[in-house]
Structure formats: C-alpha cells, structure tokens
N, C-alpha and C. Protein backbone atom coordinates (compact mmCIF):
# COMPACT_ATOMS: atom_id res chain seq x y z
N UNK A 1 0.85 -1.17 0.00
CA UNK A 1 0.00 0.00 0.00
C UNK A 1 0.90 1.24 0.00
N UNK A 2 0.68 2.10 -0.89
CA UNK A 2 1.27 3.41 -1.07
C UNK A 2 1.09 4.20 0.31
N UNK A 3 1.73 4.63 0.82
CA UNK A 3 1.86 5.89 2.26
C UNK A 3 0.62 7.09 1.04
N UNK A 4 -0.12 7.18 2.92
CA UNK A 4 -0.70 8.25 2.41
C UNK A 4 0.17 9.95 1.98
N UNK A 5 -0.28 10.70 1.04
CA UNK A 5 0.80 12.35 1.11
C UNK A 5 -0.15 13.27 1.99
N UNK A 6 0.90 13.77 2.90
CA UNK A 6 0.11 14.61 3.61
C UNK A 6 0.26 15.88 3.05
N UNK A 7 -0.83 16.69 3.26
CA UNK A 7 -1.34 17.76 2.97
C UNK A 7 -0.23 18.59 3.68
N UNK A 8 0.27 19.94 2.72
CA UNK A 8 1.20 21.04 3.15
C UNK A 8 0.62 22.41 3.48
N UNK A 9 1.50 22.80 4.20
CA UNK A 9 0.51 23.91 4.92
C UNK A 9 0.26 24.79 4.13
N UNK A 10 0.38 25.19 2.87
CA UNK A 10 0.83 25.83 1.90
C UNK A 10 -0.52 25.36 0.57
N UNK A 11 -0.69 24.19 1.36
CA UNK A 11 -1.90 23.48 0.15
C UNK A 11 -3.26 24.29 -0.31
N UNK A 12 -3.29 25.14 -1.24
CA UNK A 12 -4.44 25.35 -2.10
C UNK A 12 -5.69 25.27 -1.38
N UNK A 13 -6.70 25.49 -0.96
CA UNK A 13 -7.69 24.79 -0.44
C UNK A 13 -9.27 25.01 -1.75
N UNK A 14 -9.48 24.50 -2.88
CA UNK A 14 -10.51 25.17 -3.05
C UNK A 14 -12.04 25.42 -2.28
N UNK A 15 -12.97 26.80 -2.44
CA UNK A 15 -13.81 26.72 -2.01
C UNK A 15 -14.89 26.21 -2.36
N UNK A 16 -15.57 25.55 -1.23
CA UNK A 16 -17.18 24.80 -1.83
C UNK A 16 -18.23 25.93 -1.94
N UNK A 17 -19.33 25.52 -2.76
CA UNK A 17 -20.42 26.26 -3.45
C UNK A 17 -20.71 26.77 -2.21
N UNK A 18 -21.07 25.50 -0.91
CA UNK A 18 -21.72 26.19 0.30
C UNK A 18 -20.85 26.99 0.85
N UNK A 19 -19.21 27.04 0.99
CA UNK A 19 -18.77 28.24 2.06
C UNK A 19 -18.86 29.77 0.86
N UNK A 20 -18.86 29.51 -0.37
CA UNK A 20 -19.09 30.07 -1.24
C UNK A 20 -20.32 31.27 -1.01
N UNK A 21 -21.24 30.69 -0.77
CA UNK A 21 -22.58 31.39 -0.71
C UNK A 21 -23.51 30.95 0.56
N UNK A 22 -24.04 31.60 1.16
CA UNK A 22 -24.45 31.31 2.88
C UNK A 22 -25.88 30.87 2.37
N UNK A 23 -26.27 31.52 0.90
CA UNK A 23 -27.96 31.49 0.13
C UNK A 23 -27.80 30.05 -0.32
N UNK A 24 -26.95 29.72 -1.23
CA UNK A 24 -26.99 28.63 -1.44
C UNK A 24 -26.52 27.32 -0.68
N UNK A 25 -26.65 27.45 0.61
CA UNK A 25 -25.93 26.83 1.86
C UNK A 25 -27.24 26.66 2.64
N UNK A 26 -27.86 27.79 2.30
CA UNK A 26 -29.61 27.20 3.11
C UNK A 26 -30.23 26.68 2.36
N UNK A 27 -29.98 27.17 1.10
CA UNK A 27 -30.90 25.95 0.25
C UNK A 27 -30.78 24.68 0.03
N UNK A 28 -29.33 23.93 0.11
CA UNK A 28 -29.31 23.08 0.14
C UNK A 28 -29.68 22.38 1.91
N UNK A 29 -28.79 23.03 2.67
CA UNK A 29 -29.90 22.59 4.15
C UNK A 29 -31.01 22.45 3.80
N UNK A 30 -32.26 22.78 2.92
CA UNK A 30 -33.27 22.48 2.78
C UNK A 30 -33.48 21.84 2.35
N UNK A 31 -33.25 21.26 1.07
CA UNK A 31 -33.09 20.10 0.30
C UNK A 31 -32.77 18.85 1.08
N UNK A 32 -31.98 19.30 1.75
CA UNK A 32 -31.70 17.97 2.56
C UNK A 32 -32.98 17.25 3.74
N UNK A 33 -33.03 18.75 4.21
CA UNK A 33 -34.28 18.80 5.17
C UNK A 33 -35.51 18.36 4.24
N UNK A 34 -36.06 18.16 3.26
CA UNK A 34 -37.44 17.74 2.49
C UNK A 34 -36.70 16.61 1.74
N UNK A 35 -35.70 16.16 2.11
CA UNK A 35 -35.42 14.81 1.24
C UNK A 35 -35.76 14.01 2.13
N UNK A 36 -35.37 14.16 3.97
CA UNK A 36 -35.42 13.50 4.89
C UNK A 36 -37.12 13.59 5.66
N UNK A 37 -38.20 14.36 5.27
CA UNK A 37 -39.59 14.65 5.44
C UNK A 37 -40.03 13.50 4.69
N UNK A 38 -39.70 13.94 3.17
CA UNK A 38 -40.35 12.91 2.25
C UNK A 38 -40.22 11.67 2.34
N UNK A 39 -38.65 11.18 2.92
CA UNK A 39 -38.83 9.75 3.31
C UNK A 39 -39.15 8.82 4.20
N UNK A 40 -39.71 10.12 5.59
CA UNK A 40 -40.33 10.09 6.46
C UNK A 40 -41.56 9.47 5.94
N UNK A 41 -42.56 10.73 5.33
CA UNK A 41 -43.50 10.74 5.02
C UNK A 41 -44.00 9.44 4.22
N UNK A 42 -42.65 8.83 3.42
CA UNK A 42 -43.12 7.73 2.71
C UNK A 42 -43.15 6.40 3.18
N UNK A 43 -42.09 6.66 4.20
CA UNK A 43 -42.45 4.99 5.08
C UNK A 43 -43.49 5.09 6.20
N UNK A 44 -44.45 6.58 6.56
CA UNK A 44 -45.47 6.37 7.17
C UNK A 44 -46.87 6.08 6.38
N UNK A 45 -46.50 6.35 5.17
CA UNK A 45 -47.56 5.79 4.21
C UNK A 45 -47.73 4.66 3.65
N UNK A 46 -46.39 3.80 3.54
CA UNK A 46 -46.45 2.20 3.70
C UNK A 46 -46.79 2.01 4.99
N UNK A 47 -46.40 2.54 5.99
CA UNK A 47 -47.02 1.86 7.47
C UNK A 47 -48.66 1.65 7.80
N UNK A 48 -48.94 3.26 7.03
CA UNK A 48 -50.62 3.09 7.01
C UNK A 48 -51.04 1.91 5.91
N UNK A 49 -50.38 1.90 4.84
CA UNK A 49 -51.42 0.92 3.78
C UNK A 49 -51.43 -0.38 4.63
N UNK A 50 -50.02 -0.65 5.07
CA UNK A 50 -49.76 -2.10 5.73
C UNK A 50 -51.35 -2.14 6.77
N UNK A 51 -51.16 -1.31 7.43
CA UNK A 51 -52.00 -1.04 8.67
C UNK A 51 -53.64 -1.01 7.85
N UNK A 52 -53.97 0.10 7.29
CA UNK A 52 -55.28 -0.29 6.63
C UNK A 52 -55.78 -1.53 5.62
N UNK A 53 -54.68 -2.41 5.09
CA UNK A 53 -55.20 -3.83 4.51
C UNK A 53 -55.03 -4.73 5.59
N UNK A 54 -55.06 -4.48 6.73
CA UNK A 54 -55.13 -5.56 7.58
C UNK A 54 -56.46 -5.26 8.71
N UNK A 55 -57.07 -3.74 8.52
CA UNK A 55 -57.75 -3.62 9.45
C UNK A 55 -59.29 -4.06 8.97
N UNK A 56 -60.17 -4.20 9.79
CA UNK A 56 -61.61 -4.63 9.15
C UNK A 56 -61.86 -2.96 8.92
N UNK A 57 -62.70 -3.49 7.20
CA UNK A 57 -63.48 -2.43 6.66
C UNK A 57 -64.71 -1.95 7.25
N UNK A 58 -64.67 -0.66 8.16
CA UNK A 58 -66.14 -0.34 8.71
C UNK A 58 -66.31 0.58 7.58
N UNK A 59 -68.03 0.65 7.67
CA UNK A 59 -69.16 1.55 7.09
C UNK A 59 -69.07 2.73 6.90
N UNK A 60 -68.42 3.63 7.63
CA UNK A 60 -68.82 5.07 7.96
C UNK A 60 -67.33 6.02 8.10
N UNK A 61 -67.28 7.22 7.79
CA UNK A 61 -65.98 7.87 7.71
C UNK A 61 -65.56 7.83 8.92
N UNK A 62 -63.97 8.66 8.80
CA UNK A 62 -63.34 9.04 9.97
C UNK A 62 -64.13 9.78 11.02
N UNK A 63 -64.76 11.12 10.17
CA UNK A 63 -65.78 11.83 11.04
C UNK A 63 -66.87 10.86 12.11
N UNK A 64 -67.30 9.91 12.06
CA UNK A 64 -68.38 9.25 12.18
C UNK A 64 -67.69 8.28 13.64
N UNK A 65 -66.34 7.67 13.11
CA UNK A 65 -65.47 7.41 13.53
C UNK A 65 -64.92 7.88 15.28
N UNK A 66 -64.88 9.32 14.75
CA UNK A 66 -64.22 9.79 15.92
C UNK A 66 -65.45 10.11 16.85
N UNK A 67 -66.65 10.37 16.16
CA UNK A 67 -68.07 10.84 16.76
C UNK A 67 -68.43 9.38 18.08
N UNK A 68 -67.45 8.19 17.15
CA UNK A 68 -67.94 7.36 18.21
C UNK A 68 -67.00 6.81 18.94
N UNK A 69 -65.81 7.59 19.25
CA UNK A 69 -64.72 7.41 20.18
C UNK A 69 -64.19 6.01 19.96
N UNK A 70 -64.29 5.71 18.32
CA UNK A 70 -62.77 4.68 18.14
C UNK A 70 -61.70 4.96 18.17
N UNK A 71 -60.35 3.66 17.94
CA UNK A 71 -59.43 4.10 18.67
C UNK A 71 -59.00 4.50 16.78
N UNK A 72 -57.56 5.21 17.22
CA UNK A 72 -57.06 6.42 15.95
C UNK A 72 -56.41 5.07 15.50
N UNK A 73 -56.29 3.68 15.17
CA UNK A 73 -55.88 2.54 14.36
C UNK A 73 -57.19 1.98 13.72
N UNK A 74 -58.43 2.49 13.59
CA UNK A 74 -59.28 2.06 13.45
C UNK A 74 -59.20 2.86 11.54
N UNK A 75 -59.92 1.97 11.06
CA UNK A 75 -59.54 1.68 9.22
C UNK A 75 -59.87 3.01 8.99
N UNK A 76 -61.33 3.87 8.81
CA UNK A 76 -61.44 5.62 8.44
C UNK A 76 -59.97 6.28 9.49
N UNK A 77 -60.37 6.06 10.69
CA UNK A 77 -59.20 7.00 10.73
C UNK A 77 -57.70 7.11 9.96
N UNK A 78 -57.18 5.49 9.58
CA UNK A 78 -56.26 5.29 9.25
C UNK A 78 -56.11 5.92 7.53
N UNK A 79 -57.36 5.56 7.40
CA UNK A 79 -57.59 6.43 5.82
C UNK A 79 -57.48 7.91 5.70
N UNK A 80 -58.01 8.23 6.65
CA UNK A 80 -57.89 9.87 6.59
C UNK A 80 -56.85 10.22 6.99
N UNK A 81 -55.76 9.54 7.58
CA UNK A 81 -54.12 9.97 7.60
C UNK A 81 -54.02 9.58 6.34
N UNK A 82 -53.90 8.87 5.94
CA UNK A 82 -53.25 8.16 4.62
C UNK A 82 -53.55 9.23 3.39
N UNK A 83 -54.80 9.85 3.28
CA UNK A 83 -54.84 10.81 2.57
C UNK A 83 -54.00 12.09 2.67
N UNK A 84 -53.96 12.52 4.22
CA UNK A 84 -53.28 14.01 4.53
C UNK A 84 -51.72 13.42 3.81
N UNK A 85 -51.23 11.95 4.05
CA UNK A 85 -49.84 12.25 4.13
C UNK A 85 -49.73 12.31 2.59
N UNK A 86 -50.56 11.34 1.60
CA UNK A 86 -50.51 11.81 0.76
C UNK A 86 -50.17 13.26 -0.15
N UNK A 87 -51.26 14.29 0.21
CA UNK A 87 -50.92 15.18 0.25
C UNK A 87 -49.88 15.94 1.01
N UNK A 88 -49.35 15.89 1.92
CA UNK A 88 -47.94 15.78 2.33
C UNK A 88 -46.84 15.71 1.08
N UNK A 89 -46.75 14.18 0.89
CA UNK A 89 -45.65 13.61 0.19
C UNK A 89 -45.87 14.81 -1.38
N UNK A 90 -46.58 14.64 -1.52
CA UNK A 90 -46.81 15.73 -3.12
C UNK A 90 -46.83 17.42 -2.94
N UNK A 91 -46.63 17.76 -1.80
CA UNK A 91 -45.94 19.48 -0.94
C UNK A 91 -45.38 18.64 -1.24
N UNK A 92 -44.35 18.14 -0.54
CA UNK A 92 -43.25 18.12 -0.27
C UNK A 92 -42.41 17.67 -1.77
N UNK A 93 -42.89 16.71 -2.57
CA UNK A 93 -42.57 16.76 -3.99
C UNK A 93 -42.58 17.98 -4.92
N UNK A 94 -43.19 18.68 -4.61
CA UNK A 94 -43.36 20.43 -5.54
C UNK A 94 -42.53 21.11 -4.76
N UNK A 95 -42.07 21.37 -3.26
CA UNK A 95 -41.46 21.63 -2.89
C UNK A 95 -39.94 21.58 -3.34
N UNK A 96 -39.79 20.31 -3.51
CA UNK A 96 -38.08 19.44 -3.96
C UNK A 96 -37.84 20.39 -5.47
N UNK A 97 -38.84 20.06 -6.27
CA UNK A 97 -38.78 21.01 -7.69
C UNK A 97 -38.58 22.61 -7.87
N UNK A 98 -39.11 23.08 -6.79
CA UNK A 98 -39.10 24.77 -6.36
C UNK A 98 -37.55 24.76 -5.95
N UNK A 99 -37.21 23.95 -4.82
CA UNK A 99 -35.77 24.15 -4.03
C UNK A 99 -34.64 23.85 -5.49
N UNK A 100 -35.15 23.07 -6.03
CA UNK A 100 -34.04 22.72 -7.03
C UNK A 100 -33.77 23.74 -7.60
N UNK A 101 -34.96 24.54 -8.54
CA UNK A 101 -34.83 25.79 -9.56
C UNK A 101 -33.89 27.15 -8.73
N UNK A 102 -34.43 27.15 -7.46
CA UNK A 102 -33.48 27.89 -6.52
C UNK A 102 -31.85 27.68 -5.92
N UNK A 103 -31.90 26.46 -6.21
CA UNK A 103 -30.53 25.72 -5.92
C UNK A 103 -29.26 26.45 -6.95
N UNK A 104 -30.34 25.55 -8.42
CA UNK A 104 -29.30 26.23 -9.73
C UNK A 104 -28.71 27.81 -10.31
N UNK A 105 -29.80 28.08 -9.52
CA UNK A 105 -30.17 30.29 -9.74
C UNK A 105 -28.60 30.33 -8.41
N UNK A 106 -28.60 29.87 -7.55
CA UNK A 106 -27.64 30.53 -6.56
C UNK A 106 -26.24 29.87 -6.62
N UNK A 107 -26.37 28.50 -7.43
CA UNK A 107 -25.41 27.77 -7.87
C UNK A 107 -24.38 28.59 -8.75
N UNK A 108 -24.43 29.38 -9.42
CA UNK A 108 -24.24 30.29 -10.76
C UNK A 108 -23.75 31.36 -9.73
N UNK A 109 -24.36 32.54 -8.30
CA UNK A 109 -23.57 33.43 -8.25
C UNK A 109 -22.63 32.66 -7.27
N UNK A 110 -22.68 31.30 -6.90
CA UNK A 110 -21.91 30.87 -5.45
C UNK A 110 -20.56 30.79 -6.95
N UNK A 111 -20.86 30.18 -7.63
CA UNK A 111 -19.44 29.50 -8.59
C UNK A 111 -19.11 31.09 -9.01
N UNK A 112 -19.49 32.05 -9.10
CA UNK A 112 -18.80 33.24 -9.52
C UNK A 112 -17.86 33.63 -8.18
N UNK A 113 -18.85 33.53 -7.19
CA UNK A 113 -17.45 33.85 -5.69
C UNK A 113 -16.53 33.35 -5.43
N UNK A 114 -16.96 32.00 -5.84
CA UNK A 114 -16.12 30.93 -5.87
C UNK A 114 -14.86 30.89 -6.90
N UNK A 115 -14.88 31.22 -7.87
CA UNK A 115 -13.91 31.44 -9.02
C UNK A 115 -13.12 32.67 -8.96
N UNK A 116 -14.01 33.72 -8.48
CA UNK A 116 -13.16 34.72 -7.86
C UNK A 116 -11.87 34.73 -6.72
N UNK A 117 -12.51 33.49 -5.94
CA UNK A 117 -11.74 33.45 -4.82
C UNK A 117 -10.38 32.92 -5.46
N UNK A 118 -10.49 31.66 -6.72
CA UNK A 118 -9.59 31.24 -6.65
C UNK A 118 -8.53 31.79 -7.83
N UNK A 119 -9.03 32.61 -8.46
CA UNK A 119 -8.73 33.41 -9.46
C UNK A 119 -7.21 33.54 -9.61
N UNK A 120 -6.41 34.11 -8.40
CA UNK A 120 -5.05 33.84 -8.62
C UNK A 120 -4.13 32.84 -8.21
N UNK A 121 -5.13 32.03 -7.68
CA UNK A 121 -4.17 30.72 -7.62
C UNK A 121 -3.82 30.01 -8.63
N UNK A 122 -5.48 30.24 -9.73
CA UNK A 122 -5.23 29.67 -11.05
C UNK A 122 -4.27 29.76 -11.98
N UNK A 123 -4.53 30.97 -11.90
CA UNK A 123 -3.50 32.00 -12.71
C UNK A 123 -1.86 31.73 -12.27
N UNK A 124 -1.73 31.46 -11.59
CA UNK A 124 -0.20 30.95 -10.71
C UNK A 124 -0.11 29.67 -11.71
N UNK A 125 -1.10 28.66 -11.34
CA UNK A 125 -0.52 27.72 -11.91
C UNK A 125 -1.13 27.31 -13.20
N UNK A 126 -1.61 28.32 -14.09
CA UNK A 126 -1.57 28.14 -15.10
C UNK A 126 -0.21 28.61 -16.02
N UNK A 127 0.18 29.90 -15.27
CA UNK A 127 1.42 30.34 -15.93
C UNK A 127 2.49 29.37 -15.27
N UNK A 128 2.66 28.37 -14.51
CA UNK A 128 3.94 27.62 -14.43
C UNK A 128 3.63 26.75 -15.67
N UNK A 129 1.75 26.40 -16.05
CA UNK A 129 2.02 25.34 -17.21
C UNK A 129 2.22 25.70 -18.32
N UNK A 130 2.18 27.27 -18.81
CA UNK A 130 2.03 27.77 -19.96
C UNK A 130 3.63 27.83 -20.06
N UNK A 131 4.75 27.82 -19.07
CA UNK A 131 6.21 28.38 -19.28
C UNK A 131 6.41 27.01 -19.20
N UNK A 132 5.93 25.83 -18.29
CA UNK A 132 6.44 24.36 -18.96
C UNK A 132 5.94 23.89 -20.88
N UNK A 133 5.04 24.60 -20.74
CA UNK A 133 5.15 24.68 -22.10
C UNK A 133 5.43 25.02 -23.41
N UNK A 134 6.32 25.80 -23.12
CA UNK A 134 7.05 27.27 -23.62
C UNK A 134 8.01 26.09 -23.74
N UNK A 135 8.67 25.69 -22.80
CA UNK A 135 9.72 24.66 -22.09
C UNK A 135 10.11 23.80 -23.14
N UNK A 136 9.00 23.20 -23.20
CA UNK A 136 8.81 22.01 -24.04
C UNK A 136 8.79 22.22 -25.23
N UNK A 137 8.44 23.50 -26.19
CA UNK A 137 8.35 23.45 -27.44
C UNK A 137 9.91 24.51 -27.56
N UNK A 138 10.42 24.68 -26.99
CA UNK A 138 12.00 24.95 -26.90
C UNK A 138 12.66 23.38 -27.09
N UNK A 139 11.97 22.67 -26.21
CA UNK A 139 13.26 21.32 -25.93
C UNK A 139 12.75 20.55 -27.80
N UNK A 140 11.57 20.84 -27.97
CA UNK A 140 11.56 19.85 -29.12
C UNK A 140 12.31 20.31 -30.80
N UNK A 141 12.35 21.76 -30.58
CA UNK A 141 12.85 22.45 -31.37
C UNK A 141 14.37 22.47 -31.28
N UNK A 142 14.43 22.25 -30.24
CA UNK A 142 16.33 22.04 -30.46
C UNK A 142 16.36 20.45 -30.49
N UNK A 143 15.61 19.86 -30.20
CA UNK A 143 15.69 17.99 -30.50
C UNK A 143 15.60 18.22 -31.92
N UNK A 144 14.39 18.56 -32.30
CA UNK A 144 13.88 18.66 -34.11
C UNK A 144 15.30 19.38 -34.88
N UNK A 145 16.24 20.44 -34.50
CA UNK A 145 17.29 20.97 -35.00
C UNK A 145 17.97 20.01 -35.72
N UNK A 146 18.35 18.92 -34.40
CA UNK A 146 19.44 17.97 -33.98
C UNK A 146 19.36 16.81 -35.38
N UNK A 147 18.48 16.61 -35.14
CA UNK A 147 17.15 15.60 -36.14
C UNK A 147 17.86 16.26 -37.46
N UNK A 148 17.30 17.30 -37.64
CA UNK A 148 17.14 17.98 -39.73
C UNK A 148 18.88 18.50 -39.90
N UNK A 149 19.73 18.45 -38.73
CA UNK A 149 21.07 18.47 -39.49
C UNK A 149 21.96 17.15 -39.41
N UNK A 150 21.39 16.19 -38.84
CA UNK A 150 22.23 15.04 -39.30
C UNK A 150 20.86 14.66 -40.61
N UNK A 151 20.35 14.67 -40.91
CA UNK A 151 19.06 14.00 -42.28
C UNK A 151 20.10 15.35 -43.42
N UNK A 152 20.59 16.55 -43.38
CA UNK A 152 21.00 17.89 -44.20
C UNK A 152 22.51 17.15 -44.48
N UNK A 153 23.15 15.96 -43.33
CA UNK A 153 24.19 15.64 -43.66
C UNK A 153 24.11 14.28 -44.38
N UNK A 154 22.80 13.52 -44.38
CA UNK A 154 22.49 12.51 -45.32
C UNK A 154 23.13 10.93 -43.97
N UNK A 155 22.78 11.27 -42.86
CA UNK A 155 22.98 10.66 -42.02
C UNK A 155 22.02 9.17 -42.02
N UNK A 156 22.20 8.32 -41.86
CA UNK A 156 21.49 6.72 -41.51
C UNK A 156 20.87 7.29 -40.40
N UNK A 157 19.80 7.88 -39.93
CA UNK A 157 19.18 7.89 -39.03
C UNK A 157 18.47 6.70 -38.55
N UNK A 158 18.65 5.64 -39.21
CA UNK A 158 17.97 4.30 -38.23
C UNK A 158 19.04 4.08 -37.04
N UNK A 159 20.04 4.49 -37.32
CA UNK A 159 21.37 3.75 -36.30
C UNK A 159 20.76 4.69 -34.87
N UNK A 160 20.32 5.61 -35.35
CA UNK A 160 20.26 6.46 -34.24
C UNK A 160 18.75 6.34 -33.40
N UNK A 161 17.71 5.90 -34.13
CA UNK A 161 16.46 5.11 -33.72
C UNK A 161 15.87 6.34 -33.20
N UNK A 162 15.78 7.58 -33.54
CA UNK A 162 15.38 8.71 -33.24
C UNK A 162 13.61 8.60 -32.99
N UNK A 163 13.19 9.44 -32.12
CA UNK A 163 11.71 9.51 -31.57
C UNK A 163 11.81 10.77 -31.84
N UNK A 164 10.34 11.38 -32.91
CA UNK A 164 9.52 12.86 -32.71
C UNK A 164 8.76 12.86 -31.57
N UNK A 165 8.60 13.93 -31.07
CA UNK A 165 7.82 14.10 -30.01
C UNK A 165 6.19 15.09 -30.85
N UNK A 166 5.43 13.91 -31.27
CA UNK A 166 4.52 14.81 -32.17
C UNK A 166 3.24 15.11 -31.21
N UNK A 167 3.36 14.92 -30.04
CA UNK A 167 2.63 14.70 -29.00
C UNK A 167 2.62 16.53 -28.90
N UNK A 168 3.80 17.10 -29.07
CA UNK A 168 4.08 18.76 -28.89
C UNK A 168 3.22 19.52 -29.94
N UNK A 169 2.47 19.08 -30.72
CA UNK A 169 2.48 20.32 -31.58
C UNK A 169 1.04 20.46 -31.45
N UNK A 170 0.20 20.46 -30.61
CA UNK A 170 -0.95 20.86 -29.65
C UNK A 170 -0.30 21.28 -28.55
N UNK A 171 0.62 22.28 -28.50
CA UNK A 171 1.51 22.80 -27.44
C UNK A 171 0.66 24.40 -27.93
N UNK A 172 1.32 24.47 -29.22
CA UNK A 172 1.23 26.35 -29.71
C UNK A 172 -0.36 26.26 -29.47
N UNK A 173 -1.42 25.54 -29.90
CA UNK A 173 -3.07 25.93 -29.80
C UNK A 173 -3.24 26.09 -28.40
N UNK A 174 -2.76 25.08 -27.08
CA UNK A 174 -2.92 25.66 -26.27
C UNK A 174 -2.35 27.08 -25.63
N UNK A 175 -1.83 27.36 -25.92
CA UNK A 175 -1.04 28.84 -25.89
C UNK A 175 -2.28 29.45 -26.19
N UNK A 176 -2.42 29.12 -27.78
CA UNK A 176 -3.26 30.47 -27.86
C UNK A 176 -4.38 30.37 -27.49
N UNK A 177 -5.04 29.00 -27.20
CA UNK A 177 -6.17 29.25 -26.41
C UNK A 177 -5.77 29.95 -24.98
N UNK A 178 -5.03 29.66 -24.19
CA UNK A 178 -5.04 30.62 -22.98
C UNK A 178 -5.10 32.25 -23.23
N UNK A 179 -4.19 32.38 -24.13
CA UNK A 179 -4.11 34.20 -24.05
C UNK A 179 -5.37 34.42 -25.03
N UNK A 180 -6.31 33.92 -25.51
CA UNK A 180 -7.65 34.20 -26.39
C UNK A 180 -8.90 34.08 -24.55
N UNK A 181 -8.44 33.32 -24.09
CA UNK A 181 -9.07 33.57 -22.78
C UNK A 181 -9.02 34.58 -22.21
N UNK A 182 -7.49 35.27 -22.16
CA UNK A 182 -7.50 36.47 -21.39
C UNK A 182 -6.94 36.41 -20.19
N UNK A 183 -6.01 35.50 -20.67
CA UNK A 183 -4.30 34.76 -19.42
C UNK A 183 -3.30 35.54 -19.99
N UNK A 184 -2.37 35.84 -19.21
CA UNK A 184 -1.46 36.87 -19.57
C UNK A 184 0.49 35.18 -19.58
N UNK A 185 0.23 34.99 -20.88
CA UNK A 185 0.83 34.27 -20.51
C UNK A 185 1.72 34.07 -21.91
C-alpha cells in the first residue's frame, strides 16, 4: 500500500459552493431537510397501507369514527391519515422542484465567488504550465534541430532510432487558447 501524502501547509484549499454562498448553503440545508420529510413521510404511508389492509373495513368515515370514540388505528381513521400524508408527500414533492430551480439560480452566483476566490491561484498555476510549455516546445525544437542536421548531412538515421515528439504540436493551440481567454501568458 502506497503511504498516504500529507497535505502542506501551503496546500491550495478550493472553495465549496456552500462556504461560497451562505444562500446557497440554506438551500441546500433544505433540500436535505425535504429529502429526509419525504422519506419520512413515505415509510409512514407504507405503514398506514400495511395497517389499513389488515384492518376490518367499517361503514362510515373518519368523522363518524371519531363521533364514536374509536381508537385512531381504526380503518377511516387510518384512511384519513393516509390521505393528509398523501398530500404531504406531493408538498413536499413540488417543494423538492421549487428548491431545485433555486438551488441552480444561486449555484451560478456561489461559482462566480467561488472562481473569484480562486482566481489567482489559477492564474499561478496556469502560468507555471504555460512556461512548462514554452519549455517544451524549446526542448523539441532544439531535438527537431538535432534531427534535420544530421538528415542535411544525409545521415542513416535508423542507427540512431530517433523519436519525434509529435505529442508537442498541440503545445502552440494551447497557448493560444489561454491568451484568447485572457491569461497573460
């Protein structure tokens, strides 16, 4: 087993959406909070069906029910929960759909704070990769030199079993995709 690497004090930390945004930090507390209702809500509504196909079917509603001081396991009563939670579970389903649309709306300014925050760290280490890459299309250009004046001297280049590095020449597009971004690099 590989040793774990410990973290340097110096280590980067990026920020999450939630320390990001305190709005989008309650909304998801909420989300969480109506994920954990609804599944409440849904294993008390298997508890009632369990409970109402086993109870005897009386005549007369819940109202009628309670008028005659049965007990609250008795089949109307159990029905007339079974309906509220119903309606329950479906709030709380329109609910989940509302929190979501609000989730994504605050998702968008948390990742702008968020990108802000990390803005020059990026930038740090994008310009170490843009100058390793600078690096590299230096090293292949003096390899490639090396290459076209022994081939200018009519050299056996098999003896020499030479490797292009053609892997480099998606080196210059990334370049210019960074500074077309608006990297100073």
């Amino acid at each position: 087993m590989a040793p774990l690497k410990n973290k340097s004090a110096h280590e980067f930390i990026v920020p999450t959406l939630e320390t990001s945004s305190q709005d989008y930090a309650s909304l998801v507390a909420k989300r969480r909070e109506l994920h954990e209702l609804l599944s409440s809500l849904n294993k008390e509504a298997a508890d009632l069906d369990t409970k109402i196909a086993a109870a005897p079917n009386a005549p007369h509603s819940a109202g009628v029910s309670k008028l005659l001081g049965d007990p609250e396991d008795a089949a109307p009563n159990l029905r007339k929960r079974r309906r509220a939670v119903s309606g329950e579970i479906t709030d709380c389903e329109t609910a989940l759909g509302v929190i979501a649309k609000r989730i994504e709306a605050a998702r968008e300014v948390a990742s702008k704070t968020a990108c802000t925050a990390v803005r020059g760290e990026y930038g740090r280490r994008l310009g170490a990769l843009c100058e390793t890459a600078k690096a590299l299309e230096a090293a292949r250009a003096q390899h490639d030199s090396l290459l076209d004046d022994l081939e200018r001297e009519d050299i056996n280049l098999a003896y020499l079993r030479p490797v292009r590095a053609h892997f480099t020449e998606r080196v210059a597009y990334f370049l210019k995709e960074a500074r077309e971004a608006g990297h100073n690099v």
